[in-house]
C-alpha atoms as a PDB file:
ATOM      1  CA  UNK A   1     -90.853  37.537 -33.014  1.00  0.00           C
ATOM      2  CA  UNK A   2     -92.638  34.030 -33.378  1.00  0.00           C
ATOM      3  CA  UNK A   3     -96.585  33.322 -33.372  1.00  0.00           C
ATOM      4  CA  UNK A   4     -97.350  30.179 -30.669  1.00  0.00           C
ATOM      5  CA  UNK A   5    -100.506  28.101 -31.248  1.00  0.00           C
ATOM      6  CA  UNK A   6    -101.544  26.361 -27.664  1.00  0.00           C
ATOM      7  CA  UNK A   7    -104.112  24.481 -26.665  1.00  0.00           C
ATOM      8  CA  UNK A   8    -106.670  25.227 -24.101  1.00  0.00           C
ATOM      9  CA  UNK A   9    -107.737  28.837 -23.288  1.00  0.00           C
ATOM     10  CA  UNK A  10    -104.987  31.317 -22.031  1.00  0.00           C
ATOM     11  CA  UNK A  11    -105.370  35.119 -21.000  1.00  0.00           C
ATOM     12  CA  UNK A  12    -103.093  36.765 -23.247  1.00  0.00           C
ATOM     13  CA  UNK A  13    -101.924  40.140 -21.762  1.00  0.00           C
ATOM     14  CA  UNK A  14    -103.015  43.484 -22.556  1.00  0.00           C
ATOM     15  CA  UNK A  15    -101.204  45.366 -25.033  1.00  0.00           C
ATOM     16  CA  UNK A  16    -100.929  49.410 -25.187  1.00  0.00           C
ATOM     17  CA  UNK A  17    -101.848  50.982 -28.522  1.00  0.00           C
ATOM     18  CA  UNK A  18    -100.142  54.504 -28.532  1.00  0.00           C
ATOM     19  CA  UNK A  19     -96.139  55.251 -28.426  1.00  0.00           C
ATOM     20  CA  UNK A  20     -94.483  55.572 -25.225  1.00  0.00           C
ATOM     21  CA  UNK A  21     -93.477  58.611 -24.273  1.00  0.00           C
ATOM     22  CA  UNK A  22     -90.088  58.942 -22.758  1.00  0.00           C
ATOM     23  CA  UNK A  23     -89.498  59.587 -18.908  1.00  0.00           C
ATOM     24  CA  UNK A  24     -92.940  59.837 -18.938  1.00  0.00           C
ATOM     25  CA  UNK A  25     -93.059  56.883 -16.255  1.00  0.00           C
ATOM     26  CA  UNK A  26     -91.357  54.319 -14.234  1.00  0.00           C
ATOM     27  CA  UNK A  27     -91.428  50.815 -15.702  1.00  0.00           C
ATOM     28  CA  UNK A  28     -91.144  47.096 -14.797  1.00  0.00           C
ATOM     29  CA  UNK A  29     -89.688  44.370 -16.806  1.00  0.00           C
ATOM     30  CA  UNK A  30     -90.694  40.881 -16.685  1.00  0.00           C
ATOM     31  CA  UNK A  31     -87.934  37.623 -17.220  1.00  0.00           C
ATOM     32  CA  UNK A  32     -89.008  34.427 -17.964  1.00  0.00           C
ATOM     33  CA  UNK A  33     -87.708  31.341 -19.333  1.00  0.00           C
ATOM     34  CA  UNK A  34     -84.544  29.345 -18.762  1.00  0.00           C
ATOM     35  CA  UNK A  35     -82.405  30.724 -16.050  1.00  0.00           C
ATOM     36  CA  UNK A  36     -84.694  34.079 -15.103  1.00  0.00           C
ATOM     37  CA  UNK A  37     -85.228  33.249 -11.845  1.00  0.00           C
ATOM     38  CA  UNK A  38     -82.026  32.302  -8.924  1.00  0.00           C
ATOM     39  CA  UNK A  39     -78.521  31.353  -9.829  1.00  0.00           C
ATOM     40  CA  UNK A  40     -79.497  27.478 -10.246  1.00  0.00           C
ATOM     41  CA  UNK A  41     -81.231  28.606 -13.628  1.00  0.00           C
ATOM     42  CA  UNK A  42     -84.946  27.601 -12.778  1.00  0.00           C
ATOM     43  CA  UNK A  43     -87.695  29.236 -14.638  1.00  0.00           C
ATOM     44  CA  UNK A  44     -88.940  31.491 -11.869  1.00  0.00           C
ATOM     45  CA  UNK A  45     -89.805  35.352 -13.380  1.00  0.00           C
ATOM     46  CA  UNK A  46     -87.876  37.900 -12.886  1.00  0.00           C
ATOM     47  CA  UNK A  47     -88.486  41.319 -12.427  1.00  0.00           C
ATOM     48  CA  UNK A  48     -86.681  44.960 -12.586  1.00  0.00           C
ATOM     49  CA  UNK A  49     -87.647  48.341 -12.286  1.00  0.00           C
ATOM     50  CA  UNK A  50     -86.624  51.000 -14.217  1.00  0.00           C
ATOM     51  CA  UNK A  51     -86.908  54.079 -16.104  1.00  0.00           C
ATOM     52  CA  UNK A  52     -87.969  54.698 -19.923  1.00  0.00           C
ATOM     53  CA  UNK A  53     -84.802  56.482 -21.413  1.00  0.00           C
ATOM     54  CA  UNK A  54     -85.537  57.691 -25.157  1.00  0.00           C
ATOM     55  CA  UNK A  55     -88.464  56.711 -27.357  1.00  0.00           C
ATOM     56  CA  UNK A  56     -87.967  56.165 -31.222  1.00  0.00           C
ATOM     57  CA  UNK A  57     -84.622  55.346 -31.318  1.00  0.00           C
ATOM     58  CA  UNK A  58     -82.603  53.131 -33.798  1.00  0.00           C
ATOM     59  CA  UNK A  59     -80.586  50.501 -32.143  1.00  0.00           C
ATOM     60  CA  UNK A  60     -78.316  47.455 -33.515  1.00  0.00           C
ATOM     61  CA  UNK A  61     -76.915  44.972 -31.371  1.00  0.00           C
ATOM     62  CA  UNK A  62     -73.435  43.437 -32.434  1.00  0.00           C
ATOM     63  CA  UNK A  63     -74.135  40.720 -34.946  1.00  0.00           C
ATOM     64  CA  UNK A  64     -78.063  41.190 -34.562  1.00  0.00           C
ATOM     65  CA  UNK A  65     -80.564  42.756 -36.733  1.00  0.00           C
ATOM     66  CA  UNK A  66     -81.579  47.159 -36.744  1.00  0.00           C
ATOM     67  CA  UNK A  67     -84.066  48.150 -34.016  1.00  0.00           C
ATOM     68  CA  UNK A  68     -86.495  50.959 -35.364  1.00  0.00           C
ATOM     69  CA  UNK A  69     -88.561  52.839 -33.156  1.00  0.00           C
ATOM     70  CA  UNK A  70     -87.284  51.351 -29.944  1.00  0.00           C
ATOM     71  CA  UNK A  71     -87.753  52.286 -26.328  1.00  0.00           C
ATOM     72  CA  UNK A  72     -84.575  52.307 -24.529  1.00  0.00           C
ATOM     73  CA  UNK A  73     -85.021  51.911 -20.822  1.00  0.00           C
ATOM     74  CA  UNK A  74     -82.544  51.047 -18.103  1.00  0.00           C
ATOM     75  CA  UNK A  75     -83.383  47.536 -17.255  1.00  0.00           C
ATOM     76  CA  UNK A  76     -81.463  45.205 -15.325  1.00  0.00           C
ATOM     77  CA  UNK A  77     -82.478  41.612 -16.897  1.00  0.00           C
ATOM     78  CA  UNK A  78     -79.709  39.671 -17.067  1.00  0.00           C
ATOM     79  CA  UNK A  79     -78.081  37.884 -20.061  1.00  0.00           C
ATOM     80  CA  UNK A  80     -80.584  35.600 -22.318  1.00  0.00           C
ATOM     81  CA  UNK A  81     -83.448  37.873 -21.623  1.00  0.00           C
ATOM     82  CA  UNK A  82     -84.780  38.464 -24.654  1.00  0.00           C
ATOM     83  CA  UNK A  83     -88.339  38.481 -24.990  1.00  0.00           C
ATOM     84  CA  UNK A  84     -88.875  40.034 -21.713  1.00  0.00           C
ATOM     85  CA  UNK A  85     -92.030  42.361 -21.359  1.00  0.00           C
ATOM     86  CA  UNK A  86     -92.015  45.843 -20.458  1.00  0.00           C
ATOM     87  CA  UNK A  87     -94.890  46.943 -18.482  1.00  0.00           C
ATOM     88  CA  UNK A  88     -96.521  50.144 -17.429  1.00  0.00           C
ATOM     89  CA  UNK A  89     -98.024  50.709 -13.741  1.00  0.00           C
ATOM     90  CA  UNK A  90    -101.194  49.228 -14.875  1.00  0.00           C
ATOM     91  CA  UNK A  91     -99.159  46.225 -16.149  1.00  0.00           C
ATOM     92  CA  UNK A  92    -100.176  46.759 -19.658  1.00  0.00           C
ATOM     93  CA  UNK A  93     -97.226  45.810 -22.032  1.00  0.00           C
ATOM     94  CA  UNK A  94     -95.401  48.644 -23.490  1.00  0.00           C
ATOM     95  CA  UNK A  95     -92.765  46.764 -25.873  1.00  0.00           C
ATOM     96  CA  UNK A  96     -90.843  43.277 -25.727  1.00  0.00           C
ATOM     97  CA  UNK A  97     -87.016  43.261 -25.018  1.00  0.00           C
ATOM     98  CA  UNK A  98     -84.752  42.828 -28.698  1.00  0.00           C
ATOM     99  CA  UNK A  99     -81.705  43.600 -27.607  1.00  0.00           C
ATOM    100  CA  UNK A 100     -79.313  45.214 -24.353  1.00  0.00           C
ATOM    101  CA  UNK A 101     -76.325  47.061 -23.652  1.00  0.00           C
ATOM    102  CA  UNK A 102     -73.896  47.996 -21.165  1.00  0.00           C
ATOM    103  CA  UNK A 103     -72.188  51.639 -20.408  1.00  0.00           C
ATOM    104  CA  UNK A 104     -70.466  52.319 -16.963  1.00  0.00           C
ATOM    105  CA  UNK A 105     -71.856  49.294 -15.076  1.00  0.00           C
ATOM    106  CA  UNK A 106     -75.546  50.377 -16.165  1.00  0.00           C
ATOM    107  CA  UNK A 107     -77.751  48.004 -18.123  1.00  0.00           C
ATOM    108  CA  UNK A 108     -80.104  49.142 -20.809  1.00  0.00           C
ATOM    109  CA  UNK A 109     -82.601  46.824 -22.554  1.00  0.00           C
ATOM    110  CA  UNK A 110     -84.131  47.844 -26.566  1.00  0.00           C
ATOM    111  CA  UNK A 111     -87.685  46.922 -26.633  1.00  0.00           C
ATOM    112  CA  UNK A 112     -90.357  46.801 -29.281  1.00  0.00           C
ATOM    113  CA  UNK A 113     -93.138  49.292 -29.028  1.00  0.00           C
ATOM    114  CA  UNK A 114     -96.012  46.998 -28.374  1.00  0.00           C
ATOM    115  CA  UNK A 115     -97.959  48.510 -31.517  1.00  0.00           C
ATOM    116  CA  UNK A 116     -95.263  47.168 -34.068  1.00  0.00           C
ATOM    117  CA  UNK A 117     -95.075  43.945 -31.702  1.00  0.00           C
ATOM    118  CA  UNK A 118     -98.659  43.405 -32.219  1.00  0.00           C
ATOM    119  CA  UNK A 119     -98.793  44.600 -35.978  1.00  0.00           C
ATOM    120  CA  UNK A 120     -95.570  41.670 -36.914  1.00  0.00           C
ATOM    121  CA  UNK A 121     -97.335  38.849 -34.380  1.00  0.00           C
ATOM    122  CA  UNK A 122    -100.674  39.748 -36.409  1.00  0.00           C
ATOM    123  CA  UNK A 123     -98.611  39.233 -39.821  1.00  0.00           C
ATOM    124  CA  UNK A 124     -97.164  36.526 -39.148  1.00  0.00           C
ATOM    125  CA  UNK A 125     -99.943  34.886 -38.285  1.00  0.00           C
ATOM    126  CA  UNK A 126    -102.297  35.792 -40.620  1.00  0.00           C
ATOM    127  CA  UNK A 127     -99.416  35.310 -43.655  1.00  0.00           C
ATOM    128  CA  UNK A 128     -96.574  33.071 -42.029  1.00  0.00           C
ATOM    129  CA  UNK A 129     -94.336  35.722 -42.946  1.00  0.00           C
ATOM    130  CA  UNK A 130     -93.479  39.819 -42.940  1.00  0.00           C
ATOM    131  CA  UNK A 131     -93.272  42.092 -45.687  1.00  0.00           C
ATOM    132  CA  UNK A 132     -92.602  45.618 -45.109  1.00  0.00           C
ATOM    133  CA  UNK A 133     -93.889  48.385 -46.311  1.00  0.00           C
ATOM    134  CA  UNK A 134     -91.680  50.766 -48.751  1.00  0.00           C
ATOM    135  CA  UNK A 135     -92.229  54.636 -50.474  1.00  0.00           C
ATOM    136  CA  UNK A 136     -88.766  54.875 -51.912  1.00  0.00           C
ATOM    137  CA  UNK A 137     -87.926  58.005 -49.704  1.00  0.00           C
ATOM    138  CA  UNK A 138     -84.335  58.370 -48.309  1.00  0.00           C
ATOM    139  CA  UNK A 139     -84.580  60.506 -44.587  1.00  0.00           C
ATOM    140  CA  UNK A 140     -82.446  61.877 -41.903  1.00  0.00           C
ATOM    141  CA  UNK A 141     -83.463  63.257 -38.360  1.00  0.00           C
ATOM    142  CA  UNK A 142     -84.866  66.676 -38.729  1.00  0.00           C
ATOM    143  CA  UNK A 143     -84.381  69.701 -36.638  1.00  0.00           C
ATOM    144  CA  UNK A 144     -87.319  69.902 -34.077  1.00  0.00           C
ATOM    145  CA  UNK A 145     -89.918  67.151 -34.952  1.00  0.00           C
ATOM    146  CA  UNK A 146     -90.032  64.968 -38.055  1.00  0.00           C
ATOM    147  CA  UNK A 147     -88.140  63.495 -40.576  1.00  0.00           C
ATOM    148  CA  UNK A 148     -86.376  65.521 -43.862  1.00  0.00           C
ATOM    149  CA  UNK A 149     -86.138  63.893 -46.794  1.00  0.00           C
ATOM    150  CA  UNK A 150     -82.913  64.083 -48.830  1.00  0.00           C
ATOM    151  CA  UNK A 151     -83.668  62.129 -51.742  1.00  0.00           C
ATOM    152  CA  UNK A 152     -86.785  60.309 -53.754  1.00  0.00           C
ATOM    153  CA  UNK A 153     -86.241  56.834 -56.077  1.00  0.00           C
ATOM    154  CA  UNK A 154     -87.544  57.897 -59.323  1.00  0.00           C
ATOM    155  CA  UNK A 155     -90.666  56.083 -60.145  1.00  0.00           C
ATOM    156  CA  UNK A 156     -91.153  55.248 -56.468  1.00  0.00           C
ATOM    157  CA  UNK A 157     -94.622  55.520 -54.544  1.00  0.00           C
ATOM    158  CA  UNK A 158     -93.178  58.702 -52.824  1.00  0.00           C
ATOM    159  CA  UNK A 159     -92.158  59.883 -56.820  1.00  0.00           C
ATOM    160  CA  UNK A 160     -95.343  59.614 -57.753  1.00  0.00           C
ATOM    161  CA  UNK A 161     -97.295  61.176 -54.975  1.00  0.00           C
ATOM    162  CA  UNK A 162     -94.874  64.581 -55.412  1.00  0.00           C
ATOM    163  CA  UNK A 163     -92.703  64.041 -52.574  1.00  0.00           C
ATOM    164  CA  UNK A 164     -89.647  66.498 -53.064  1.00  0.00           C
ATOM    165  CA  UNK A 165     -86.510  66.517 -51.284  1.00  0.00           C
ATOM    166  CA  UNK A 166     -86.547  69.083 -48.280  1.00  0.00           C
ATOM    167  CA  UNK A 167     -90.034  68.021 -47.590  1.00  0.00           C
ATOM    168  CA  UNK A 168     -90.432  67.432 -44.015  1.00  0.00           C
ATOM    169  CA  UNK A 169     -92.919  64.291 -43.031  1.00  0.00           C
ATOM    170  CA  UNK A 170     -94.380  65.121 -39.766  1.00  0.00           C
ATOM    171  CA  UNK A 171     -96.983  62.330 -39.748  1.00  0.00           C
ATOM    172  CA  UNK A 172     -98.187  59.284 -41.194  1.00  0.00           C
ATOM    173  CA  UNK A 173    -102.163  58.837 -40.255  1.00  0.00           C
ATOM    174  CA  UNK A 174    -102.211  61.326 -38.260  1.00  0.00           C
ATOM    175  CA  UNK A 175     -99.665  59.923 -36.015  1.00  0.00           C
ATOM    176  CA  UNK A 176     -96.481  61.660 -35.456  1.00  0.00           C
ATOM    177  CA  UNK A 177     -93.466  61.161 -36.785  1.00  0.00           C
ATOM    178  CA  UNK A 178     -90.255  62.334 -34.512  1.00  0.00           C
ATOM    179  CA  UNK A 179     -87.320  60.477 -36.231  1.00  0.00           C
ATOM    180  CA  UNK A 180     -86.103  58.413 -38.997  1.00  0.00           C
ATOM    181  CA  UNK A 181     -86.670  55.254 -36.940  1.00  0.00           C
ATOM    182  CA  UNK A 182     -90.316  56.619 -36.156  1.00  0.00           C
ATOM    183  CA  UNK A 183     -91.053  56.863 -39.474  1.00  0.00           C
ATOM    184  CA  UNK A 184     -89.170  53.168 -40.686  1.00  0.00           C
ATOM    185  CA  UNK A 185     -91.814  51.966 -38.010  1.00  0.00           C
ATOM    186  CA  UNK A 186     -95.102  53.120 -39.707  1.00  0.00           C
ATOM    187  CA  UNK A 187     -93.559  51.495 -42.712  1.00  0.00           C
ATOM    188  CA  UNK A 188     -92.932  48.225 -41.284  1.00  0.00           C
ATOM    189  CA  UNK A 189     -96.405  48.172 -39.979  1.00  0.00           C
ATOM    190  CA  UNK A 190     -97.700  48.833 -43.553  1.00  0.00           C
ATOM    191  CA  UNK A 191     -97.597  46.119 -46.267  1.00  0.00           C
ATOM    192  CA  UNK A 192     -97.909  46.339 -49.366  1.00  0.00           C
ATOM    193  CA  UNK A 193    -101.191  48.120 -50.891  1.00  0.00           C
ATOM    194  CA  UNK A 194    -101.408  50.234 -47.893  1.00  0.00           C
ATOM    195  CA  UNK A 195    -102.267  53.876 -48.181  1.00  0.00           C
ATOM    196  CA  UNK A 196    -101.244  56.251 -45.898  1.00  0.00           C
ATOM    197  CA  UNK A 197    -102.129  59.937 -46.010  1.00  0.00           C
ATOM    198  CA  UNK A 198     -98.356  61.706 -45.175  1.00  0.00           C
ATOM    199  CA  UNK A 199     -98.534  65.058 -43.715  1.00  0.00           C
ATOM    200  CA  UNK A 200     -95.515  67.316 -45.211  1.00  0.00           C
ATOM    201  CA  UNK A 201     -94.414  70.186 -44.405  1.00  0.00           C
ATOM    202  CA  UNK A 202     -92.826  72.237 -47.537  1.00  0.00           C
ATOM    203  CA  UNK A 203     -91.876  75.768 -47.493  1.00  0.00           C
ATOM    204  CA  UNK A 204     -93.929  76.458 -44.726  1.00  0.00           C
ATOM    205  CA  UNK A 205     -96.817  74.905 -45.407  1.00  0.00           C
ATOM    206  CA  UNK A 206     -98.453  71.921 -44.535  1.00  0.00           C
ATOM    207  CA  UNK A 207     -99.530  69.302 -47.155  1.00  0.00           C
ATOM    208  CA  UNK A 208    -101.550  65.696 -47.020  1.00  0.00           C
ATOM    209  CA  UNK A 209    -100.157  63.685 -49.485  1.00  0.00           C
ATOM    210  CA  UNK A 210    -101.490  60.097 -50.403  1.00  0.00           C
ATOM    211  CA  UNK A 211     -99.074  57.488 -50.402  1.00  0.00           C
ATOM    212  CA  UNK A 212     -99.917  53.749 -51.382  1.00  0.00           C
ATOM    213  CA  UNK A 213     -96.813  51.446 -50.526  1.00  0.00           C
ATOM    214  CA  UNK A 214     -95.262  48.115 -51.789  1.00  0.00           C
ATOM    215  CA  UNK A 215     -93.183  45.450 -51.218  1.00  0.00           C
ATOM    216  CA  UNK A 216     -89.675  46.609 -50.342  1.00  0.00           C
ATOM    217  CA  UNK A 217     -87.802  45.322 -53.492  1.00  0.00           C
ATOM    218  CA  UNK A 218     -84.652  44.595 -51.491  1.00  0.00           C
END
């Protein structure tokens, strides 16, 4: 992700500020840049139609950085497309292309949620750089909806708040939380100092627990 400053007045696009939900709806991606267009490599956009596959996935491309929180969607874009926009029927944009990969002949683009997009562009802007949030919880998929976690750093934020191991986080905010990936998201889009009210669910029972994060100290 990188922050452009132009000059002279621009419409910037619109941005969508809830997750995606998957097959929900048919989607178009947008190519542009070197060689999106016809085989001579202009700069004309290119487009493809698709469908959204999963939602809150993790995803690492070979040699490239982890993906939290993705949207997978079968998208046709062509090599070097990264940083294409994925758009809903109202051509709002629903996440920005990180990575693709190919399985029988079918194409599948990794993209962004636009809400993390947004949150890291905002960042970087604002600070020239991103730190992520961190509660010292270690998590794996759970069975259903949320997250379980199997383990809690001593002394961490999630230590100190009462966290326990087997506690299930279902939300952060008041936002759901269906994976590991879904939850490494809300992180990333908290830095340091921010506190977020976790809703856990612990021998039946559903908790709020206040959790005020740092700086990740890897």
């Amino acid at each position: 992700m990188a922050v452009v400053q132009l000059d002279g007045a621009l419409t910037s696009g619109s941005f969508v500020d809830q997750a995606v939900t998957a097959h929900q709806l048919t989607v178009a991606a947008c190519r542009c840049g070197p060689g999106a267009g016809t085989s001579g490599g202009n700069d004309t956009p290119k487009g493809a139609v698709g469908m959204v596959r999963t939602v809150g996935t993790a995803a690492t491309e070979d040699g490239g950085p982890a993906l939290v929180d993705a949207i997978e969607a079968e998208m046709p874009l062509g090599p070097s497309a990264s940083g294409s926009v994925l758009l809903d029927d109202d051509g709002k944009v629903l996440g920005v292309l990180a990575g693709q990969r190919t399985s029988g002949g079918d194409t599948f683009g990794y993209f962004v949620p636009a809400p993390l997009a947004v949150a890291v562009a905002e960042e970087l802007a604002r600070d020239h750089a991103v730190t992520k949030g961190w509660m010292g919880v270690v998590c794996e998929d759970a069975t259903g909806t949320g997250t379980t976690v199997t383990s809690v750093v001593p002394g961490s934020p999630a230590a100190r708040a009462g966290i326990l191991p087997g506690d299930v986080v279902e939300a952060v905010d008041a936002h759901p939380v269906s994976s590991v990936a879904d939850l490494q998201a809300r992180l990333y889009m908290s830095p340091p100092g921010t506190h977020l009210q976790l809703s856990v669910v612990r021998a039946g029972s559903v908790e709020v627990m206040p959790v005020t994060v740092v700086a990740n100290p890897s």
